[in-house]
N, C-alpha and C. Protein backbone atom coordinates (compact mmCIF):
# COMPACT_ATOMS: atom_id res chain seq x y z
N UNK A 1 19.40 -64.71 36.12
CA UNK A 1 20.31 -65.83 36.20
C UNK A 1 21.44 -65.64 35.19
N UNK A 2 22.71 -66.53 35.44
CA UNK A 2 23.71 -66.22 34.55
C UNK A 2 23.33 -67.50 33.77
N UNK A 3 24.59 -66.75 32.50
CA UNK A 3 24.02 -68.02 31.19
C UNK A 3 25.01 -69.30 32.03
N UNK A 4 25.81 -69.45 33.34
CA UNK A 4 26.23 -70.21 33.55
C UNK A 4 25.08 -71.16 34.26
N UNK A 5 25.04 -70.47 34.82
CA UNK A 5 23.26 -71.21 35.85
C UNK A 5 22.30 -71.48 34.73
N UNK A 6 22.03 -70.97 34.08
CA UNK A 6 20.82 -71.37 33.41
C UNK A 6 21.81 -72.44 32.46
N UNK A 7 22.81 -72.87 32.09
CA UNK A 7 23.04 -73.84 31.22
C UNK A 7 22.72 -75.35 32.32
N UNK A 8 23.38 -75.03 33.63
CA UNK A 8 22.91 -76.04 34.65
C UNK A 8 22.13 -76.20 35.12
N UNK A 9 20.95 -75.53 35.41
CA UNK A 9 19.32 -75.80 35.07
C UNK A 9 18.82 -76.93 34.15
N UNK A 10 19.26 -76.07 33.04
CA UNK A 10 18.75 -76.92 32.10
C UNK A 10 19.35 -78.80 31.91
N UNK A 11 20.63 -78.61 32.44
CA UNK A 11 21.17 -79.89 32.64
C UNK A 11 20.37 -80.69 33.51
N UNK A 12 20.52 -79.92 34.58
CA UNK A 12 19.75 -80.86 36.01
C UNK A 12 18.24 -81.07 36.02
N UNK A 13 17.82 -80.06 34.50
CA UNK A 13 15.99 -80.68 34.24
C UNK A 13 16.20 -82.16 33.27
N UNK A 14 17.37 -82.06 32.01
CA UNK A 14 17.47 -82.86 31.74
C UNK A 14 17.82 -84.27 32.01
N UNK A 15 18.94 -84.36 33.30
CA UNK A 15 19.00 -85.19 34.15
C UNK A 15 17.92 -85.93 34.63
N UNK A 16 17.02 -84.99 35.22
CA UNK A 16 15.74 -85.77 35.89
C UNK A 16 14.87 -86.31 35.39
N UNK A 17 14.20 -85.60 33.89
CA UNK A 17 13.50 -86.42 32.71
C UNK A 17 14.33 -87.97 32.30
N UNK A 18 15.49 -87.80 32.21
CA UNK A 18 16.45 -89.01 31.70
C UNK A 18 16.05 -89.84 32.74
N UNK A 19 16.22 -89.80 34.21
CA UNK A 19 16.18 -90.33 35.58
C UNK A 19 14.40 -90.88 35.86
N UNK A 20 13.78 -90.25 35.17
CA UNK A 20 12.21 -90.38 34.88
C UNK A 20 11.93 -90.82 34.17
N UNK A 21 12.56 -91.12 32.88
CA UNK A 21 12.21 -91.90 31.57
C UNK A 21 12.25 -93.37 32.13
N UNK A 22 13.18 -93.90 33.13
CA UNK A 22 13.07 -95.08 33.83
C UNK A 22 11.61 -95.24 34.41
N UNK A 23 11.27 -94.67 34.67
CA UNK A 23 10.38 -95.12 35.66
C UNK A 23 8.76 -94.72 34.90
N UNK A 24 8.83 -94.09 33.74
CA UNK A 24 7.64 -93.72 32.74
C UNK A 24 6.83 -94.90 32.51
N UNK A 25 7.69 -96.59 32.37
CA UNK A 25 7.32 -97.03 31.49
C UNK A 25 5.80 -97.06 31.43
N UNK A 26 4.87 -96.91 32.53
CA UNK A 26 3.48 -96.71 32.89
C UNK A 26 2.69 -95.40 32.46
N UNK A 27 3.58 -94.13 31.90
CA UNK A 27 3.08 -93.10 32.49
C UNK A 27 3.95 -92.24 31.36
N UNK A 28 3.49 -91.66 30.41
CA UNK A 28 4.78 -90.81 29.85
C UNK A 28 3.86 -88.66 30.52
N UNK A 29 5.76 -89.07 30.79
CA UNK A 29 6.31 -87.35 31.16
C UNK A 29 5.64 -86.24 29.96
N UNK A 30 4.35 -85.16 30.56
CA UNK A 30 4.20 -84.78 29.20
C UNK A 30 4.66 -83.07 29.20
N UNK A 31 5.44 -82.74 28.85
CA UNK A 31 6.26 -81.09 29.19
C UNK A 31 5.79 -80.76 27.70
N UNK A 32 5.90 -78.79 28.04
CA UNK A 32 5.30 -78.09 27.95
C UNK A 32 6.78 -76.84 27.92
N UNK A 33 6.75 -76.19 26.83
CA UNK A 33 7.76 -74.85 27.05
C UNK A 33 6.96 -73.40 26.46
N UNK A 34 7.05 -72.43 27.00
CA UNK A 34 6.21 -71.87 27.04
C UNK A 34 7.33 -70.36 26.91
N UNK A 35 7.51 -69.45 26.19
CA UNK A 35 7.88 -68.05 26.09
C UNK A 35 7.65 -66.86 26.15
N UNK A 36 7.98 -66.81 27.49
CA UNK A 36 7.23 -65.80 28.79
C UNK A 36 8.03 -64.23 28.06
N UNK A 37 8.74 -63.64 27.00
CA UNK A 37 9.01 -62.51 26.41
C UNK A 37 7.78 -62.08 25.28
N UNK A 38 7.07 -63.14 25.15
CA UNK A 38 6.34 -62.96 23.62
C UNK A 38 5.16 -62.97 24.47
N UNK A 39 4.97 -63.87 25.04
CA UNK A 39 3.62 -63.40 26.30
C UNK A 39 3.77 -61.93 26.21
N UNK A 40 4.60 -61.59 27.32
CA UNK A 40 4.93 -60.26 27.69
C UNK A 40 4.37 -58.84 26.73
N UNK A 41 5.33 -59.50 25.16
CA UNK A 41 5.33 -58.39 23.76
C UNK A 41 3.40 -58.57 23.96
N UNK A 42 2.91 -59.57 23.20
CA UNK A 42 1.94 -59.83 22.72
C UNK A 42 0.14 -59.85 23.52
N UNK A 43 1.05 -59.92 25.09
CA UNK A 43 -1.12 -60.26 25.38
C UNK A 43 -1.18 -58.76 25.65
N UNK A 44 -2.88 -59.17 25.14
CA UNK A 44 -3.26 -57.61 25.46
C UNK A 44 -3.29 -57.05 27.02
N UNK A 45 -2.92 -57.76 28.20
CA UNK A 45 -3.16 -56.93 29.57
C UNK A 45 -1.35 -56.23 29.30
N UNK A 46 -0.62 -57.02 28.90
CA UNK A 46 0.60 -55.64 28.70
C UNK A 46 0.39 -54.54 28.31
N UNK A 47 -0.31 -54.68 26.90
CA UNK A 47 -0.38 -53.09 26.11
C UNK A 47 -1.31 -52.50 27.06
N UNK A 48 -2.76 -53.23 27.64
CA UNK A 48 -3.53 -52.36 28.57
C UNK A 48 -2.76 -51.67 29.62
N UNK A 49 -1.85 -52.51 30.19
CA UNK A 49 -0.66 -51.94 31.31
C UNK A 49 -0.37 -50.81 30.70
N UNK A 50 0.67 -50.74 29.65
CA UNK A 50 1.42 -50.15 29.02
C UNK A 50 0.52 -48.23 28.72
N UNK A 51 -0.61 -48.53 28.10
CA UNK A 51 -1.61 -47.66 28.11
C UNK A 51 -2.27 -47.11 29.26
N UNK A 52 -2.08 -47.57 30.38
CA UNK A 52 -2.69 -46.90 31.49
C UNK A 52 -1.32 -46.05 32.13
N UNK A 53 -0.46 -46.47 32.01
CA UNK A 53 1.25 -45.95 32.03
C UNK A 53 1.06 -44.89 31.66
N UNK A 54 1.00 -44.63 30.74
CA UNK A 54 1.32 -43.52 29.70
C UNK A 54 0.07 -42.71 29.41
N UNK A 55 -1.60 -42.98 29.93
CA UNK A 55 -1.88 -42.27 30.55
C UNK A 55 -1.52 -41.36 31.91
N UNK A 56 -1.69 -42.19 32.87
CA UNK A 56 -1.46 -41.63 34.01
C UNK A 56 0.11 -40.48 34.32
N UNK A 57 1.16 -40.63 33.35
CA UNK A 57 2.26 -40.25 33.12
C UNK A 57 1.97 -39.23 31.90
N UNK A 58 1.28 -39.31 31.32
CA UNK A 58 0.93 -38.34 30.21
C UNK A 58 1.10 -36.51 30.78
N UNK A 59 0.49 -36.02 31.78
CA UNK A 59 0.12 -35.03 32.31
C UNK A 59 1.67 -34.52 32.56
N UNK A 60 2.70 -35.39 33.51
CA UNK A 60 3.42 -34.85 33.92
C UNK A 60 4.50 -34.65 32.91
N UNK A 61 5.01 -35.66 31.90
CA UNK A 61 5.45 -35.26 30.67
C UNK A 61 5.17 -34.37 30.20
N UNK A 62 4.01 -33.45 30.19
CA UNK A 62 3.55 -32.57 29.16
C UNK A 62 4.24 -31.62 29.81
N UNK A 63 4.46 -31.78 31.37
CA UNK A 63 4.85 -30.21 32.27
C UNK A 63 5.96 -30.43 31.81
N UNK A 64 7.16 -31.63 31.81
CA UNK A 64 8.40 -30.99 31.93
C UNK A 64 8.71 -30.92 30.72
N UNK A 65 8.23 -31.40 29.25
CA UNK A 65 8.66 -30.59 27.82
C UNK A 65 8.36 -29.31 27.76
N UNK A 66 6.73 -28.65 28.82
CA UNK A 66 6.95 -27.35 28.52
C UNK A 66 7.81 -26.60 28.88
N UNK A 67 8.37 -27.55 30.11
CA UNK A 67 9.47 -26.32 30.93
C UNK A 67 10.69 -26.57 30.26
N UNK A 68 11.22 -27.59 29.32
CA UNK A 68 11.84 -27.98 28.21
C UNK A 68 12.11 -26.24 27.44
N UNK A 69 10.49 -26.48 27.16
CA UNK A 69 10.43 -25.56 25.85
C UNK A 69 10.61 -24.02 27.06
N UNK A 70 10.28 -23.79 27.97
CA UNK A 70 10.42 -22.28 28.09
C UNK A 70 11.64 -22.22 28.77
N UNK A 71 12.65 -23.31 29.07
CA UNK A 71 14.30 -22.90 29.26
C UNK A 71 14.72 -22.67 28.07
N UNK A 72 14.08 -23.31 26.69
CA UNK A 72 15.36 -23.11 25.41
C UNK A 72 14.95 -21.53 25.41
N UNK A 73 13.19 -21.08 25.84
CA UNK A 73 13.54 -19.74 25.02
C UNK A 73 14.46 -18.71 25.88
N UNK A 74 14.12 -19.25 27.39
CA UNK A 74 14.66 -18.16 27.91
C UNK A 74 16.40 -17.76 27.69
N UNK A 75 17.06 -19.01 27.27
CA UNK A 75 18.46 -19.41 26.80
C UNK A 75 18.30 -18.56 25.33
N UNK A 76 17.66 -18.50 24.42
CA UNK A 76 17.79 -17.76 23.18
C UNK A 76 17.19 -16.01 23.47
N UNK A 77 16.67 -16.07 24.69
CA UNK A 77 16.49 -14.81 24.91
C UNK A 77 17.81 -13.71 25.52
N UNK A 78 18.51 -14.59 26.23
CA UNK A 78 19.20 -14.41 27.15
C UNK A 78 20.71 -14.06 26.15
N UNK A 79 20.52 -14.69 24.87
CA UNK A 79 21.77 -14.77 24.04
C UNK A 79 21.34 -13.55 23.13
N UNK A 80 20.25 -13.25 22.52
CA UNK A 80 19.55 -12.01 22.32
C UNK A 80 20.08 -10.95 23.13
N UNK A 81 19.82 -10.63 24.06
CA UNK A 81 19.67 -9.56 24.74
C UNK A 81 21.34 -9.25 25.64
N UNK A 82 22.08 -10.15 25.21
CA UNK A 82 23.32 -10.24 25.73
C UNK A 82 24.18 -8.83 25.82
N UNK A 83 23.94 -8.57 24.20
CA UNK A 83 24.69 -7.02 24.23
C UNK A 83 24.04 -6.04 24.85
N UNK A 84 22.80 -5.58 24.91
CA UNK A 84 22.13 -4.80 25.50
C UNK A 84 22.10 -5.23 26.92
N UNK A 85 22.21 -6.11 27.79
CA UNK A 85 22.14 -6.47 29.20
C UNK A 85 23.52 -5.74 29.94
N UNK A 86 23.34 -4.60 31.03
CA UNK A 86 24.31 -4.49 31.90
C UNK A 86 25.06 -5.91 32.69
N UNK A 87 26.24 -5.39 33.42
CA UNK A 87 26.85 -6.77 34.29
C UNK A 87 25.87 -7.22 34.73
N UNK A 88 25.48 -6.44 35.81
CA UNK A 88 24.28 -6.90 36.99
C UNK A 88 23.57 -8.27 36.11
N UNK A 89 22.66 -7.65 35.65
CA UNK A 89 21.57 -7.66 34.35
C UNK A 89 22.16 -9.27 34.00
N UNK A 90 23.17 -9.23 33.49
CA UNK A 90 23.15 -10.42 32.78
C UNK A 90 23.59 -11.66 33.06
N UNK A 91 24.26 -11.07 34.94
CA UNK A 91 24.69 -12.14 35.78
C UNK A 91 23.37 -12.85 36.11
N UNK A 92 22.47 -11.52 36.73
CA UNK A 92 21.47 -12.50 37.20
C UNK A 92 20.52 -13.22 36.33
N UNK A 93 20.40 -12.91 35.20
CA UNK A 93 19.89 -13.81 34.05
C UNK A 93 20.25 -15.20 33.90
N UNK A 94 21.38 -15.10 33.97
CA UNK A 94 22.11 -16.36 34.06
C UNK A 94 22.05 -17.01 35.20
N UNK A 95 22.23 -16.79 36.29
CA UNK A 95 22.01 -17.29 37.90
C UNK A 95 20.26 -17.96 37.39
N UNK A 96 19.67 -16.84 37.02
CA UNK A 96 18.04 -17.76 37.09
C UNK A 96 18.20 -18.33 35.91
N UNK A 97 18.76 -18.85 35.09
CA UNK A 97 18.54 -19.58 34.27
C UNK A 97 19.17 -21.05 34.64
N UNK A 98 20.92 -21.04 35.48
CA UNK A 98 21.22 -22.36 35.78
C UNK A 98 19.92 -22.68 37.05
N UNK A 99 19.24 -21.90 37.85
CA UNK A 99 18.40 -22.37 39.06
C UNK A 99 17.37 -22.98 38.20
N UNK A 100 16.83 -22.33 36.93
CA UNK A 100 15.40 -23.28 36.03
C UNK A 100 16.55 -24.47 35.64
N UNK A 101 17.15 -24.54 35.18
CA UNK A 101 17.90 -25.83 34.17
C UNK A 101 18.35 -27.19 35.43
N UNK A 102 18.59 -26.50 36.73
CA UNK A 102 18.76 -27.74 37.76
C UNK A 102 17.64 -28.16 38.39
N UNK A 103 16.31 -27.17 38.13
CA UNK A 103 14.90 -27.59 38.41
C UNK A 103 14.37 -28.53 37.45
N UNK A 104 14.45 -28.01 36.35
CA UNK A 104 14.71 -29.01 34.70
C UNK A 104 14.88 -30.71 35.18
N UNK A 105 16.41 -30.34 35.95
CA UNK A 105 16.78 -31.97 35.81
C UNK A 105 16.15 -32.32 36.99
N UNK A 106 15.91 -31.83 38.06
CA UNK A 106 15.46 -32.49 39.09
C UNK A 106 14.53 -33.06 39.02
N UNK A 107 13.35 -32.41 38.10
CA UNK A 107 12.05 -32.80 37.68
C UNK A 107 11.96 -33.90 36.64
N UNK A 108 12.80 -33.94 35.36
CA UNK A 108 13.23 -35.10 34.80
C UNK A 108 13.42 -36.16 35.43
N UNK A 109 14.30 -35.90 36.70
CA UNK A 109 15.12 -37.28 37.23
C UNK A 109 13.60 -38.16 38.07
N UNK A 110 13.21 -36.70 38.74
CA UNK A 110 11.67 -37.61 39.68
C UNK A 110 10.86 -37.97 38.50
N UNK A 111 10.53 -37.83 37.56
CA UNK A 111 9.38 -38.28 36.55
C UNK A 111 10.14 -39.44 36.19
N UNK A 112 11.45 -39.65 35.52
CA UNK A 112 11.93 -41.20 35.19
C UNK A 112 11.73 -41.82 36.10
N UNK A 113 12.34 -41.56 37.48
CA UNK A 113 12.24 -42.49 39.14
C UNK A 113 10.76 -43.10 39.15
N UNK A 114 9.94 -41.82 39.24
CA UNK A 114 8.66 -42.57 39.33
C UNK A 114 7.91 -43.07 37.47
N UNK A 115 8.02 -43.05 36.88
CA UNK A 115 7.69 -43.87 35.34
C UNK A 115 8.87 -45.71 35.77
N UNK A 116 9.65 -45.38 36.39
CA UNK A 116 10.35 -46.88 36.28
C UNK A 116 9.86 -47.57 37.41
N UNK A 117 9.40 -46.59 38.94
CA UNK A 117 8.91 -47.51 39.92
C UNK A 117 7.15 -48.24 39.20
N UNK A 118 6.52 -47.62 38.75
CA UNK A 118 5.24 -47.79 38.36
C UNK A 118 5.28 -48.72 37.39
N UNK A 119 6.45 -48.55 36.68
CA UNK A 119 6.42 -49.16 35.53
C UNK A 119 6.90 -51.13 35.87
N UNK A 120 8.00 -51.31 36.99
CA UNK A 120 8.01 -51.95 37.79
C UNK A 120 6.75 -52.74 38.16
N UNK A 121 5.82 -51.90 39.16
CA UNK A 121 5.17 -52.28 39.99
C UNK A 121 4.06 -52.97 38.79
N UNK A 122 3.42 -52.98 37.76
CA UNK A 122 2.92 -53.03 36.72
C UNK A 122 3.24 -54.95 35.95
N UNK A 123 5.10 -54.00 36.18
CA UNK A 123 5.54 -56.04 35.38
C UNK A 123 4.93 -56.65 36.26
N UNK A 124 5.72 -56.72 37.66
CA UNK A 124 5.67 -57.43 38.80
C UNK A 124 3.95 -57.98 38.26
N UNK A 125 3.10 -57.26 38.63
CA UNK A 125 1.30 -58.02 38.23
C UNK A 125 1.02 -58.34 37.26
N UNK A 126 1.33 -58.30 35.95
CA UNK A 126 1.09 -58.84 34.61
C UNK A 126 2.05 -60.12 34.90
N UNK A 127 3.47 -60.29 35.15
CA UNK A 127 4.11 -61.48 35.63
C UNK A 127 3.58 -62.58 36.40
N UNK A 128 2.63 -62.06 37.29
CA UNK A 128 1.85 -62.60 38.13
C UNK A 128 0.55 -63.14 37.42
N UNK A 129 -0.16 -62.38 36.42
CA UNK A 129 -1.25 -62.92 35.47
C UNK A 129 -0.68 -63.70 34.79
N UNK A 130 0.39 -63.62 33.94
CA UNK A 130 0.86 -64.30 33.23
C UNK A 130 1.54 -66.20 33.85
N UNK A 131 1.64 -65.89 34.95
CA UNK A 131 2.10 -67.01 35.77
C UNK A 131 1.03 -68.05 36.25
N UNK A 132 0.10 -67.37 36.25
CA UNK A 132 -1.40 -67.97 36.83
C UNK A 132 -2.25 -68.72 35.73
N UNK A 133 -1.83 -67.90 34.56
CA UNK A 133 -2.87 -68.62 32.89
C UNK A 133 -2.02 -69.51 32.49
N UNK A 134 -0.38 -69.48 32.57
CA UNK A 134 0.42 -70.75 32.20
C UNK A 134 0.05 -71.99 33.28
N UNK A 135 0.08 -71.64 34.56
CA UNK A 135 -0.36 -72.99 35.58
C UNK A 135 -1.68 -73.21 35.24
N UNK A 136 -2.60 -72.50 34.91
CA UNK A 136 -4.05 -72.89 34.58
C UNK A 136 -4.11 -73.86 33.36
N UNK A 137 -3.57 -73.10 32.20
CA UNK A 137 -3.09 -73.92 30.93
C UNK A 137 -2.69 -75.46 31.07
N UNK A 138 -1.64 -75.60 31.93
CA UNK A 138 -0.67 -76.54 32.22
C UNK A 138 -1.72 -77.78 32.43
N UNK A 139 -2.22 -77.28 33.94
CA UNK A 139 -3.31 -77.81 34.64
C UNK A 139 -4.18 -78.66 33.79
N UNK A 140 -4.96 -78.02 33.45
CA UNK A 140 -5.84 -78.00 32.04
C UNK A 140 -5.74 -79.11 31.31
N UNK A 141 -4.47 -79.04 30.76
CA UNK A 141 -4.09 -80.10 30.06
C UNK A 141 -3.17 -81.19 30.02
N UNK A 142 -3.20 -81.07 31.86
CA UNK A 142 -2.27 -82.26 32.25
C UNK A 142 -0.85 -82.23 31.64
N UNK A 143 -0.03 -81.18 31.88
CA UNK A 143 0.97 -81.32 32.03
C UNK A 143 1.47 -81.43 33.12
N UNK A 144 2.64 -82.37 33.11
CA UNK A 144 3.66 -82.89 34.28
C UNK A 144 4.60 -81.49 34.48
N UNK A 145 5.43 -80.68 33.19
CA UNK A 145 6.05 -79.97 33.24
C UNK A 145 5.93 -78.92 32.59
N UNK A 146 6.21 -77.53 32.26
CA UNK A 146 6.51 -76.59 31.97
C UNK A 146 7.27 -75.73 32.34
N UNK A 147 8.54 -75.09 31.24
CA UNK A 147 9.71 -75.12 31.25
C UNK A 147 9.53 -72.97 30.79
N UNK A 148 10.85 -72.36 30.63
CA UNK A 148 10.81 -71.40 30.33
C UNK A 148 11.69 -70.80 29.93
N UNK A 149 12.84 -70.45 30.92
CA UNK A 149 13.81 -70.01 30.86
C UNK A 149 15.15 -70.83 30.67
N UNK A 150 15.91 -70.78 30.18
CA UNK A 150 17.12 -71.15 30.38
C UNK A 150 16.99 -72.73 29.43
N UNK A 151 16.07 -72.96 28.55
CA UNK A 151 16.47 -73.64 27.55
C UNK A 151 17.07 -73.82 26.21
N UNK A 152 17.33 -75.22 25.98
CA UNK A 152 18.54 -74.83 24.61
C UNK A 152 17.89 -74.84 23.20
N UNK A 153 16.74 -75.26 23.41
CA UNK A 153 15.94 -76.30 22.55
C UNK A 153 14.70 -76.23 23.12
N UNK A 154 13.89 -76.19 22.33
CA UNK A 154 12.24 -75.92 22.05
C UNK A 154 11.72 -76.68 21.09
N UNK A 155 11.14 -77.66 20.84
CA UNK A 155 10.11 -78.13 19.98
C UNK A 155 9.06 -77.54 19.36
N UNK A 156 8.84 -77.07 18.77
CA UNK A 156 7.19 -76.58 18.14
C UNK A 156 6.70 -77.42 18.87
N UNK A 157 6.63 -79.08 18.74
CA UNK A 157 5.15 -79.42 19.37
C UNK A 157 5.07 -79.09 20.81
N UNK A 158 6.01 -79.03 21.79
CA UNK A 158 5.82 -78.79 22.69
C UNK A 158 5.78 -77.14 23.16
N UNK A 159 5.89 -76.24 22.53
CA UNK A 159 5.55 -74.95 22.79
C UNK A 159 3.84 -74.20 22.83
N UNK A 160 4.12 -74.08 23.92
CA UNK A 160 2.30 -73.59 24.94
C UNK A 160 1.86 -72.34 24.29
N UNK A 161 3.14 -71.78 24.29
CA UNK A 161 2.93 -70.14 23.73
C UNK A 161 1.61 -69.53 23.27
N UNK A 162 1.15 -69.86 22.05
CA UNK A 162 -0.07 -69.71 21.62
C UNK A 162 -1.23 -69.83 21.91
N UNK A 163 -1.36 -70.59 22.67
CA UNK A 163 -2.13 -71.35 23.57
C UNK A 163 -2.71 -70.56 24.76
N UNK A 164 -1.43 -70.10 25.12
CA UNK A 164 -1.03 -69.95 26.32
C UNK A 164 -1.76 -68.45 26.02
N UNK A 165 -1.51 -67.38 24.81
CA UNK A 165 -1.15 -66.49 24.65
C UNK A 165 -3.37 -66.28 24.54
N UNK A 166 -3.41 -67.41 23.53
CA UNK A 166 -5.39 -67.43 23.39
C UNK A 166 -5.53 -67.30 24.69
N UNK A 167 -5.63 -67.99 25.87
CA UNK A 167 -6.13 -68.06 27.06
C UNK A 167 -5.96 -66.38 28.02
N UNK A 168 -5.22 -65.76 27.81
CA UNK A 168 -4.75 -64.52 28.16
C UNK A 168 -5.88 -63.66 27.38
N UNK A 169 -5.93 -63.97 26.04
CA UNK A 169 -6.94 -62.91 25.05
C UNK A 169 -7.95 -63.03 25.39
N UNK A 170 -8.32 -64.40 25.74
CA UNK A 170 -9.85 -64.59 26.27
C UNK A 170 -10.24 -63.88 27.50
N UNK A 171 -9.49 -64.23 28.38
CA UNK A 171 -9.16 -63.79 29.92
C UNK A 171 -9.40 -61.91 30.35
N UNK A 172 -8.62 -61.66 28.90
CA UNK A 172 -8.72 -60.40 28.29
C UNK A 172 -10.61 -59.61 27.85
N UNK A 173 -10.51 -60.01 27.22
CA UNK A 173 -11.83 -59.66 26.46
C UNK A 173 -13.37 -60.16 27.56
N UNK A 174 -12.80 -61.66 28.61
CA UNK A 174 -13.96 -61.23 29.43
C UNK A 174 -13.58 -60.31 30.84
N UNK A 175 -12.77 -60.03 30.90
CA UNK A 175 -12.65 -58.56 32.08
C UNK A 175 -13.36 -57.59 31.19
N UNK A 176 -12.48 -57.29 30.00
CA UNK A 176 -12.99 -56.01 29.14
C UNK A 176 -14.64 -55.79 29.15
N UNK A 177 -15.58 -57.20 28.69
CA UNK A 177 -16.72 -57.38 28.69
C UNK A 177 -17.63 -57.34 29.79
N UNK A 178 -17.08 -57.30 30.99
CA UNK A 178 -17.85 -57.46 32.34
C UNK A 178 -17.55 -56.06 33.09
């Protein structure tokens, strides 16, 4: 969202609480703001995410620093052997060296492509856990509202965060345990 939209969000939530404060007098509005980046930093199914990432990605990193490491030598070999190399000799040295260095990037470019689709596909379901323990939370404790994005102003008392963040650890530790 732009910071223009999210300033009118936040207007048109405030509007409706104001528009609701009429009609409370039976019933008070009880909201809830909650900071879905520190979720994100902090529960442990991210870092578990994060760690299964970088397993599963571990292997193929290792291939393309080695091929990293055996273009620099063949490039310091190639600068070595320069004076002693005939034409022929040192054209085609060079020919196979730009064919490894565009294999280099090709292989770079598919390992980022796929580390950002995975890495993607990963938020997308922790977003989704994370969306499910705040409505559970909410639930829980009878909140009317919970808020997130695009506010100006946060209360301590009304921030879930912690809360929010225990229920995730717990959530955490009994998957881990079962």
């Amino acid at each position: 969202m732009t910071k223009t939209s999210n300033i009118t969000a936040s207007l048109m939530v405030g509007i409706a609480l104001l528009m609701m404060s009429g009609f409370a007098n039976a019933q008070q509005v009880k909201i809830g703001y909650v900071n879905f980046a520190q979720l994100l930093a902090e529960s442990p199914q991210a870092t578990s995410a994060m760690e299964v990432l970088q397993e599963e990605f571990a292997p193929r990193q290792r291939e393309v620093v080695a091929l990293q490491a055996e273009l620099k030598e063949k490039q310091e070999q190639i600068q070595r052997d320069v004076d002693v190399m005939g034409p022929e000799e040192r054209r085609n040295a060079e020919n196979e060296l730009r064919r490894d260095e565009r294999e280099l990037n090709r292989q770079q470019q598919e390992f980022t492509e796929d580390v950002n689709l995975r890495r993607n596909e990963a938020l997308r379901k922790l977003q989704g856990e994370l969306l499910r323990e705040v409505q559970t939370y909410a639930t829980q404790q009878g909140f009317d509202l919970v808020v997130a994005e695009g506010v100006v102003y946060a209360s301590d008392a009304i921030d879930i965060t912690a809360q929010v963040l225990a229920g995730l650890k717990a959530a955490f530790g009994a998957e881990s345990g079962s």
